[in-house]
N, C-alpha and C. Protein backbone atom coordinates (compact mmCIF):
# COMPACT_ATOMS: atom_id res chain seq x y z
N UNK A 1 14.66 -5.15 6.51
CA UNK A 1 14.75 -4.68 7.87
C UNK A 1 15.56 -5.68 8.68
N UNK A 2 16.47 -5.04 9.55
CA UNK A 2 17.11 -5.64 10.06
C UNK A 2 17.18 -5.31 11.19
N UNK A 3 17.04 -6.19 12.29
CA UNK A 3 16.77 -6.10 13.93
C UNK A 3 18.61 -5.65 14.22
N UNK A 4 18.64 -4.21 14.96
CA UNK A 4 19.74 -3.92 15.51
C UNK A 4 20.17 -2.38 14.58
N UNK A 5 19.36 -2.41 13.38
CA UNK A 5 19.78 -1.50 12.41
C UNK A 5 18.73 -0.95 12.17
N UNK A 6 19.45 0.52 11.42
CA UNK A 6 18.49 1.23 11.43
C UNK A 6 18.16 1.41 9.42
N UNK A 7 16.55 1.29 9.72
CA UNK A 7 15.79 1.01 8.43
C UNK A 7 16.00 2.34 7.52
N UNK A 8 16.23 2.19 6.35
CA UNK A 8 15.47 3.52 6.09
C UNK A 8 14.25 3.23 5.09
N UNK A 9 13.52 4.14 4.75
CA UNK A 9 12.18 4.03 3.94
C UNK A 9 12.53 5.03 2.95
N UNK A 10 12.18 5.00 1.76
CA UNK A 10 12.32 5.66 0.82
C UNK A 10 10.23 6.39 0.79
N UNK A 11 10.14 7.81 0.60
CA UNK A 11 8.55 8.28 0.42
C UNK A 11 8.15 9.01 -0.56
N UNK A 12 6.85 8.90 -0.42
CA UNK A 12 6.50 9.57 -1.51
C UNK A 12 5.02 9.89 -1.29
N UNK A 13 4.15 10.55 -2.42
CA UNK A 13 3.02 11.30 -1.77
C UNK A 13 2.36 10.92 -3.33
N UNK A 14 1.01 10.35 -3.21
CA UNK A 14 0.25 9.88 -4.43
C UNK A 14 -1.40 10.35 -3.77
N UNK A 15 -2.06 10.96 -5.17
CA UNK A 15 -3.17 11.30 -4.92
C UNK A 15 -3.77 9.91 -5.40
N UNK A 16 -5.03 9.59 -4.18
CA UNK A 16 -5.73 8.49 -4.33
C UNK A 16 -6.96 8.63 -5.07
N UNK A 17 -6.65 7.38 -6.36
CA UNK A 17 -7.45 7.52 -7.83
C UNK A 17 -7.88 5.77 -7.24
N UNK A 18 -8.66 5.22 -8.16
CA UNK A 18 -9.07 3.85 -8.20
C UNK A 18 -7.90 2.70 -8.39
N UNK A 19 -7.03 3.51 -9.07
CA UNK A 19 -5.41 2.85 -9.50
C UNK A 19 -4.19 3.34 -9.11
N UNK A 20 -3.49 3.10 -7.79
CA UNK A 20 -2.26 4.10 -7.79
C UNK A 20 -1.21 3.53 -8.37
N UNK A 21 0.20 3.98 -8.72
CA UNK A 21 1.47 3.17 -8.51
C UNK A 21 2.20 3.42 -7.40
N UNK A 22 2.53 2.91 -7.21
CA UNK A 22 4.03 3.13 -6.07
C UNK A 22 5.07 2.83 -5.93
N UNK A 23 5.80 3.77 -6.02
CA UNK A 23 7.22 3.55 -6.54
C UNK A 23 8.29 3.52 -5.03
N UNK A 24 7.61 3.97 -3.86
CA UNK A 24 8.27 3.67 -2.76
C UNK A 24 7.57 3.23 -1.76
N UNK A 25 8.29 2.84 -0.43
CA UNK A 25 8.27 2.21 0.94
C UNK A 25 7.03 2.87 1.57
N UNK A 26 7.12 4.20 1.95
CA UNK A 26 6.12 4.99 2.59
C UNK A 26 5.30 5.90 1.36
N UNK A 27 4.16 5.38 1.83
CA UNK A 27 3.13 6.27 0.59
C UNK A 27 1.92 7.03 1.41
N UNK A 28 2.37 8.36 0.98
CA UNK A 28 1.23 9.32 1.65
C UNK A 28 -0.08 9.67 1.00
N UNK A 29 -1.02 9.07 0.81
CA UNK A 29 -1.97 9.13 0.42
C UNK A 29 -3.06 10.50 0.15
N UNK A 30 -2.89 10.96 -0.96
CA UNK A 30 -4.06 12.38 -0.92
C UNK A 30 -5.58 11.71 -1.02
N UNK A 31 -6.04 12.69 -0.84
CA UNK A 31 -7.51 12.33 -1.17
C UNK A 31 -8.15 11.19 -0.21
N UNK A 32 -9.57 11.38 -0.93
CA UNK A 32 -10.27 10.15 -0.31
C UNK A 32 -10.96 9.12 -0.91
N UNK A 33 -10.58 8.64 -2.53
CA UNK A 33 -10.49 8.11 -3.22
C UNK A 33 -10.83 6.99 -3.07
N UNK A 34 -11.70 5.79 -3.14
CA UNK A 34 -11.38 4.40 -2.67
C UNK A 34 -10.44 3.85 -3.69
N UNK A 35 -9.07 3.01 -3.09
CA UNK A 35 -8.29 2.52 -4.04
C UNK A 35 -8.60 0.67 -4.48
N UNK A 36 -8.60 0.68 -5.93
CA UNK A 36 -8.59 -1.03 -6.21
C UNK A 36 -7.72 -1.76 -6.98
N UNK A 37 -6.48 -0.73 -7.39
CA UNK A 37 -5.53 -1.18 -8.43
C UNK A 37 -4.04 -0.56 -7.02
N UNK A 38 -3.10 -1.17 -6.75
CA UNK A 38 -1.88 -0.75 -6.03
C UNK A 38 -0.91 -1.65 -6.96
N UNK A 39 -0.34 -0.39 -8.39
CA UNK A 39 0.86 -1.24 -9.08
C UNK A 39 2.00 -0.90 -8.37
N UNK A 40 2.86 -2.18 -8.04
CA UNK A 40 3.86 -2.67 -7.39
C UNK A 40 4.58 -1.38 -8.55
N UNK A 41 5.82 -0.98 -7.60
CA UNK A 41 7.45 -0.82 -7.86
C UNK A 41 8.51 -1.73 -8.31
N UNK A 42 8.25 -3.09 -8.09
CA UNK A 42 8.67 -3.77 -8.04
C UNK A 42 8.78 -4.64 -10.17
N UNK A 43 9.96 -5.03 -10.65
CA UNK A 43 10.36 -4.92 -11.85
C UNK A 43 9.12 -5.85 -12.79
N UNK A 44 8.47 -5.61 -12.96
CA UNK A 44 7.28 -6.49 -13.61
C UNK A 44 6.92 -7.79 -12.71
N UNK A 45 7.01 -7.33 -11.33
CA UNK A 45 6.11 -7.89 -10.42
C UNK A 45 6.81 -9.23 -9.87
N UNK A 46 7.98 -9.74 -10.37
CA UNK A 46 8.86 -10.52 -10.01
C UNK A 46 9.22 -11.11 -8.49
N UNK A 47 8.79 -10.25 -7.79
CA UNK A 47 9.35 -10.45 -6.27
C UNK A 47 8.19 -10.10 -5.51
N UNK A 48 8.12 -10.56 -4.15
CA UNK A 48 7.15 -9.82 -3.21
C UNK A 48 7.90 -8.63 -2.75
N UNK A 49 7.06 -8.16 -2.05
CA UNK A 49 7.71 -6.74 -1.14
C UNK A 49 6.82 -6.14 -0.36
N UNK A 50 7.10 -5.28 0.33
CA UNK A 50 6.13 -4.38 1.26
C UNK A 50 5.99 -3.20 0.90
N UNK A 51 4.58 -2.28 1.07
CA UNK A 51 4.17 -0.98 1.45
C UNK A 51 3.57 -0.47 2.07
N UNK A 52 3.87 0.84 2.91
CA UNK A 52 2.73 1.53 3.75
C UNK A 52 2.32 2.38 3.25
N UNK A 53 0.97 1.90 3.57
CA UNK A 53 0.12 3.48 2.83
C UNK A 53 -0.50 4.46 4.06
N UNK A 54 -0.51 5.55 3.89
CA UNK A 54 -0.59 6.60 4.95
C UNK A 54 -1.82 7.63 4.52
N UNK A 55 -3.26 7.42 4.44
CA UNK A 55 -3.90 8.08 4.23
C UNK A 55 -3.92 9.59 4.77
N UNK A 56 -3.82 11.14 4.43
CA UNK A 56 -3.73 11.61 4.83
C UNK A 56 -4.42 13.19 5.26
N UNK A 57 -5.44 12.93 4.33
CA UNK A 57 -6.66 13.70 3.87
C UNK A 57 -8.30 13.12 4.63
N UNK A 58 -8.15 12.10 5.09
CA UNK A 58 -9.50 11.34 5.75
C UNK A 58 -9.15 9.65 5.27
N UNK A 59 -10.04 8.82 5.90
CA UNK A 59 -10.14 7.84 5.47
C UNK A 59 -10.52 7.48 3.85
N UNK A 60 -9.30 5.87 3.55
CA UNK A 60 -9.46 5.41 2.45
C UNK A 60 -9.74 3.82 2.34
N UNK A 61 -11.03 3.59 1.52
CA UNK A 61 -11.16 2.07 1.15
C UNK A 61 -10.26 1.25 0.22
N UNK A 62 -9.78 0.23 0.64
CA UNK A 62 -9.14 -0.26 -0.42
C UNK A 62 -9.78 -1.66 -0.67
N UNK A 63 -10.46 -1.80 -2.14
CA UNK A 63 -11.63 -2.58 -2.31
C UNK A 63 -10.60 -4.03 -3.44
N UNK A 64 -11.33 -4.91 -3.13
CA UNK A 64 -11.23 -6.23 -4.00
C UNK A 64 -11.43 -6.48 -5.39
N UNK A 65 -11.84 -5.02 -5.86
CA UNK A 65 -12.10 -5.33 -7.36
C UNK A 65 -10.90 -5.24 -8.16
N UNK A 66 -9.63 -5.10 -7.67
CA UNK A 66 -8.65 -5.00 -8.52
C UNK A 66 -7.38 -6.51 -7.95
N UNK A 67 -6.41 -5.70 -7.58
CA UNK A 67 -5.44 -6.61 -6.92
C UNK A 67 -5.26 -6.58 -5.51
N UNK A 68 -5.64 -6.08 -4.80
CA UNK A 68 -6.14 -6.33 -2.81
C UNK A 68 -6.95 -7.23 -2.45
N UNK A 69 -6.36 -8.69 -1.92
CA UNK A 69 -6.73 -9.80 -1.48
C UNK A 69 -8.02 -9.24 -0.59
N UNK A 70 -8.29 -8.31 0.24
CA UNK A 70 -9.06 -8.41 1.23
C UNK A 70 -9.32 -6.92 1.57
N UNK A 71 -10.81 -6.45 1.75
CA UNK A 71 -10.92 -5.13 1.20
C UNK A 71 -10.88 -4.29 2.88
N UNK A 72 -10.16 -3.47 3.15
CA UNK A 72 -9.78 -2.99 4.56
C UNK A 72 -10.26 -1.14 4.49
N UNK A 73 -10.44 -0.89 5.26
CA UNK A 73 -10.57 1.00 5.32
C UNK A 73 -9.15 1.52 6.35
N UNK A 74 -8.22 2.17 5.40
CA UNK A 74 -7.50 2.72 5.99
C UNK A 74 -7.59 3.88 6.69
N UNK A 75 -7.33 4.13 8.38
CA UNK A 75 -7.77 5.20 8.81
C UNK A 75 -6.67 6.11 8.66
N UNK A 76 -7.37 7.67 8.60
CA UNK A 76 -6.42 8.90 8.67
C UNK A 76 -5.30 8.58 9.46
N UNK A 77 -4.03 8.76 9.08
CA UNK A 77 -2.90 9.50 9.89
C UNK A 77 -2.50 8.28 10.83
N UNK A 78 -2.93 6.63 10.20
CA UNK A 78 -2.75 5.90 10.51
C UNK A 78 -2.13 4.51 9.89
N UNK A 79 -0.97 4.08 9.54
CA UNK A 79 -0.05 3.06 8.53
C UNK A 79 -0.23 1.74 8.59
N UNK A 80 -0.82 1.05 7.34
CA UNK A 80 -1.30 0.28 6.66
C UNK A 80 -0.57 -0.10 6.09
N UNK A 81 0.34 -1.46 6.31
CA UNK A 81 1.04 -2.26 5.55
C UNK A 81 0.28 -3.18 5.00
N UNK A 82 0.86 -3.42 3.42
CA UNK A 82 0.41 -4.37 2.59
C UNK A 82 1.84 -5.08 2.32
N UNK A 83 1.29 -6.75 1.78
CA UNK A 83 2.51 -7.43 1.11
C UNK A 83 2.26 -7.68 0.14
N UNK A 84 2.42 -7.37 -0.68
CA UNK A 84 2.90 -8.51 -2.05
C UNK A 84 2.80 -9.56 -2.43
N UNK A 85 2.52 -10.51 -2.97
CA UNK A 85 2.91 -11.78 -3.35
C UNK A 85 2.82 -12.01 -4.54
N UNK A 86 3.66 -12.69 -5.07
CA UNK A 86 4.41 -12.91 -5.92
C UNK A 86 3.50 -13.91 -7.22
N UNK A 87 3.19 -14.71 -6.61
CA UNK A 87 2.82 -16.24 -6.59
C UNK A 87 0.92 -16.18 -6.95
N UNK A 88 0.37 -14.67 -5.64
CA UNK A 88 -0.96 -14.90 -6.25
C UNK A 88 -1.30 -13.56 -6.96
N UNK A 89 -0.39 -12.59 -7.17
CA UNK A 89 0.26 -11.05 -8.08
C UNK A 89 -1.41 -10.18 -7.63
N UNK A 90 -1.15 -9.86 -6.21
CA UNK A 90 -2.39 -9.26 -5.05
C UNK A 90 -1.23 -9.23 -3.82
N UNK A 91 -2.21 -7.69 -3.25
CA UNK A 91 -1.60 -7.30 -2.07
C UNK A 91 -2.29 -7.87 -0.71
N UNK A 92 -2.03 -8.71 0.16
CA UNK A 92 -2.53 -8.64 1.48
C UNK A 92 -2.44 -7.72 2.59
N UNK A 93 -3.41 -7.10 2.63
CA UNK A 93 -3.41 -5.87 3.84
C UNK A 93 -2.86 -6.74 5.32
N UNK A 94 -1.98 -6.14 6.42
CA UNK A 94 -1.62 -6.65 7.51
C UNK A 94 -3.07 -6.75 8.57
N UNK A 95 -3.02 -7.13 10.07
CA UNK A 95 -4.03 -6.99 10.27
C UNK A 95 -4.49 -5.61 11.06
N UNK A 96 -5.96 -5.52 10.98
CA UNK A 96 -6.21 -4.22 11.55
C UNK A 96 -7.29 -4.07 12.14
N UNK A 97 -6.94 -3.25 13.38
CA UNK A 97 -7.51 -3.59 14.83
C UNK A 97 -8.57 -2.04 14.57
């Protein structure tokens, strides 16, 4: 992202199981699934990166038993960025008010 330009997001739509993948930027979330596995897009995990997840069926938990540093409830129809890291291979949810 670049300040002055315009972003684009690549999307996509994943029914929420205990394990998703994600293969793009914006992720529309089915179901109401609690999620604990989010496999990166990213080439065998090599890099950090970002995703939003977009629950879109009701609220979704995303719990600590897998790779999510910190376990958050994503609300309906409301975008939830996570990062990546590289270094501890777990997503940190942004913060949420």
């Amino acid at each position: 992202m670049f300040p002055g330009l315009t972003t684009r997001l690549s999307e996509e739509t994943v029914a929420s199981t205990t394990s998703i993948e994600v293969n793009r930027d914006l992720v529309l979330v089915t179901g109401t699934t609690d999620i604990a596995t989010i496999i990166p897009h990213f080439v065998n995990k090599q890099f950090s990166g970002i995703v939003f997840l977009v629950p879109i069926d009701g609220d979704v938990a995303l719990l600590t038993t897998g790779n999510i540093a910190v376990a958050v409830t994503c609300a309906q129809d409301r975008v939830t960025m996570l990062v990546f890291s590289k270094v501890e291979q777990n997503w940190k949810p942004g913060a949420i008010s």
